[in-house]
Every structure is written in structure tokens, then in C-alpha cells.
C-alpha atoms as a PDB file:
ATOM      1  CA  UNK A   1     143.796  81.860  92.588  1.00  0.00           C
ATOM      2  CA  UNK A   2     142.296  82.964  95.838  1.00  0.00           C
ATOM      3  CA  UNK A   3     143.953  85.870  95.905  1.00  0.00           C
ATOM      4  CA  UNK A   4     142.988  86.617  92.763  1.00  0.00           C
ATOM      5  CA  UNK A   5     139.052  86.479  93.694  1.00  0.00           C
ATOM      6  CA  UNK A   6     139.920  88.028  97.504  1.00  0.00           C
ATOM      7  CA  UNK A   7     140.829  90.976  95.611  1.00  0.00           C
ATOM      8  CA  UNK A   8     137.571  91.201  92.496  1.00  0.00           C
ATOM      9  CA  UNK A   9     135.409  90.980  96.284  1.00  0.00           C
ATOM     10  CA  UNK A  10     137.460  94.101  98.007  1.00  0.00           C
ATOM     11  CA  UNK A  11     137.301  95.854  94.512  1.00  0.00           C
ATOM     12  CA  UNK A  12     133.670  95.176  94.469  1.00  0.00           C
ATOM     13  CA  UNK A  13     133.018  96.695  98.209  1.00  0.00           C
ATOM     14  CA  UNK A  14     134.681  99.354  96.806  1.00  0.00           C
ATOM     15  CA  UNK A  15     132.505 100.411  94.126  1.00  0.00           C
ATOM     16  CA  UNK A  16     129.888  99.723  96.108  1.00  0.00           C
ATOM     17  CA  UNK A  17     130.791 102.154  98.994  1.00  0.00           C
ATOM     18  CA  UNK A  18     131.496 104.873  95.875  1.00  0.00           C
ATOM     19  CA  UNK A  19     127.980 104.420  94.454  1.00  0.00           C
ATOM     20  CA  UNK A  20     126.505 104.594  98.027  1.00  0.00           C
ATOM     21  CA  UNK A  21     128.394 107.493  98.175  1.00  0.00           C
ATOM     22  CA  UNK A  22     127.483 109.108  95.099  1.00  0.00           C
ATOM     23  CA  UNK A  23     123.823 108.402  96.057  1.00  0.00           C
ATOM     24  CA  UNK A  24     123.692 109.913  99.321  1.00  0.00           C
ATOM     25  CA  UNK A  25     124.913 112.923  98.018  1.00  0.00           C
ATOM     26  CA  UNK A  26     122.192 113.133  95.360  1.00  0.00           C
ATOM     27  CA  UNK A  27     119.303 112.790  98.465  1.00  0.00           C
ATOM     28  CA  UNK A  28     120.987 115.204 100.550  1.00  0.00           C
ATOM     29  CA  UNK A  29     118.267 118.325 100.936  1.00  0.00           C
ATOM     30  CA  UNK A  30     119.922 121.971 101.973  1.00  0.00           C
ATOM     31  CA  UNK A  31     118.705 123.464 105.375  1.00  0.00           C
ATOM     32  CA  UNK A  32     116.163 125.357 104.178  1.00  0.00           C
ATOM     33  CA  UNK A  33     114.450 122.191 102.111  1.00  0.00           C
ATOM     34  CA  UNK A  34     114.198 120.467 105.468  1.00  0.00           C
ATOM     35  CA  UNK A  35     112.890 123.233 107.467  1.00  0.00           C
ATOM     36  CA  UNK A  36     110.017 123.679 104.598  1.00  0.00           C
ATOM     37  CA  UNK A  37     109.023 119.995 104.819  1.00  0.00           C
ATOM     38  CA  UNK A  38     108.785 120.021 108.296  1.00  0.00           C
ATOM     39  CA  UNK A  39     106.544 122.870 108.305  1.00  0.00           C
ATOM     40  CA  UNK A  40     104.403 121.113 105.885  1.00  0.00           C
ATOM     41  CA  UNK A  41     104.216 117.856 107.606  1.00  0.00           C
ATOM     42  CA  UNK A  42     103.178 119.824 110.449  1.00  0.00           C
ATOM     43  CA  UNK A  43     100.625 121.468 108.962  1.00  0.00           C
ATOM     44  CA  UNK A  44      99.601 118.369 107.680  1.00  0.00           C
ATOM     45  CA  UNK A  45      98.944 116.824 110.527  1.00  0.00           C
ATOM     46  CA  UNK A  46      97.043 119.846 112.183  1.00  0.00           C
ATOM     47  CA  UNK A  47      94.919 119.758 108.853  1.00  0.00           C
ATOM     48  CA  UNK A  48      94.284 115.959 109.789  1.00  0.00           C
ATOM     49  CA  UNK A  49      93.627 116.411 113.241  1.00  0.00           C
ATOM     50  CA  UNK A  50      90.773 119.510 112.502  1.00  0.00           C
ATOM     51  CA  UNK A  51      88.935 117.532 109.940  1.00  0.00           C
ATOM     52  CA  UNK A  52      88.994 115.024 112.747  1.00  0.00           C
ATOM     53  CA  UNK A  53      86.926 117.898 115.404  1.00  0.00           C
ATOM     54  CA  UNK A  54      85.092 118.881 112.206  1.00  0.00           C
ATOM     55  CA  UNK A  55      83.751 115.413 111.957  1.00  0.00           C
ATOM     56  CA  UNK A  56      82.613 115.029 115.624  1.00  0.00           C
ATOM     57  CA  UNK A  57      81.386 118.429 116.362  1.00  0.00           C
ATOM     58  CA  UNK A  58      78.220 118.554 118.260  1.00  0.00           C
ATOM     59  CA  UNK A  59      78.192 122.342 118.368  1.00  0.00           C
ATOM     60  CA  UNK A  60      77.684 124.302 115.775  1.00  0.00           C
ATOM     61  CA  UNK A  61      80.313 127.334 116.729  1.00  0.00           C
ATOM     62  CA  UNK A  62      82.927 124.958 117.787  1.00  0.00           C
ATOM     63  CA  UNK A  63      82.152 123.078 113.827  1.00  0.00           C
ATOM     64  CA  UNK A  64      82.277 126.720 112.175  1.00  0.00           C
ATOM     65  CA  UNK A  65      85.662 127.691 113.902  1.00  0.00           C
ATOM     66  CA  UNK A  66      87.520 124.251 113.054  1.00  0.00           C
ATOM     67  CA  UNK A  67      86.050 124.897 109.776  1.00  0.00           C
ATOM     68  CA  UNK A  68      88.123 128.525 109.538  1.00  0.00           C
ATOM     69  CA  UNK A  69      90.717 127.109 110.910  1.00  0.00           C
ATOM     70  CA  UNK A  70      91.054 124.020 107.918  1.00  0.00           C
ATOM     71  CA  UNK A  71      90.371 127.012 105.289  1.00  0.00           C
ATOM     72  CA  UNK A  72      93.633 128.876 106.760  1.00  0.00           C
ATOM     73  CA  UNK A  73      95.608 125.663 106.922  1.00  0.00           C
ATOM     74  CA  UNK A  74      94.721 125.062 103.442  1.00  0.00           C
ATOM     75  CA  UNK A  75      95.533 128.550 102.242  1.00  0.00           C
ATOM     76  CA  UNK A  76      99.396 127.811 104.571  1.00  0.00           C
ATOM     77  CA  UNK A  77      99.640 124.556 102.675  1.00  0.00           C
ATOM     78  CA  UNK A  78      99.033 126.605  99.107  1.00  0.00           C
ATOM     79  CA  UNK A  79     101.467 129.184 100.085  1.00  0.00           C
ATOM     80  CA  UNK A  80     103.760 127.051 100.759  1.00  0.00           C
ATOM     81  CA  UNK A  81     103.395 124.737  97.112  1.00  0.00           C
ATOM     82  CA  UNK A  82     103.735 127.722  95.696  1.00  0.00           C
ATOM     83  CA  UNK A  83     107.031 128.431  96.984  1.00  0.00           C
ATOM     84  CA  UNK A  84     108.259 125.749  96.152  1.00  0.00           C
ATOM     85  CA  UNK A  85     107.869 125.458  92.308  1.00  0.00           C
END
């Protein structure tokens, strides 16, 4: 009888591991996906970090440059949305 559940537990890790398996294949991205989110996360965080000078800008060039700068980050982050549909 112990035998007989030993082996219904290794039969069970073994499904397990297959589904894991099967799983991690499905989430798996291709080269090119991960280079694309990594560009986007990056420009994410730029995009947070000039709102950030817009916000405590004293001087009124400085403000008008971070805002050009947001507007092109914005236009990067469309491009790149639109590649991707």
C-alpha cells in the first residue's frame, strides 16, 4: 500500500514539472520582444523623471525644454505602440 501512494506522489511531481514546463514555454518572449520592452521601460522612466524637472522648474527655459523633451518621449512611446500591434 505505500508503494502504491509513493508512486500516485512521483506521478504527480511529474505532471507537475510537465505543466511547469508547458507554461514556461508559453511566457517565453523572442529577442526582439525583450529588447522592445526594455526600450519602453526606459523611456518610461525618462518620461517619469522629466515630468519630475517639469514640476520643479523655476526657470522658464529650463520648464520649456523638459517640456520638448516629454513631447518627443511621448511621440518614441507612440512609435513604438504602434509597432507593436
Amino acid at each position: 500500500m505505500a508503494r502504491g501512494w509513493e508512486s500516485k506522489s512521483v506521478e504527480d511531481q511529474i505532471s507537475a514539472r510537465e505543466a511547469e514546463a508547458q507554461n514556461s514555454k508559453k511566457k517565453m518572449i523572442t529577442p526582439q520582444q525583450r529588447e522592445l520592452q526594455a526600450k519602453r521601460t526606459g523611456l518610461l522612466l525618462m518620461r517619469t523623471r522629466t515630468l519630475s524637472a517639469i514640476q520643479s522648474a523655476r526657470n522658464e527655459t529650463y520648464r520649456k525644454q523638459q517640456e520638448q523633451a516629454l513631447a518627443h518621449l511621448d511621440a518614441q512611446l507612440a512609435e513604438l505602440e504602434k509597432g507593436r500591434t
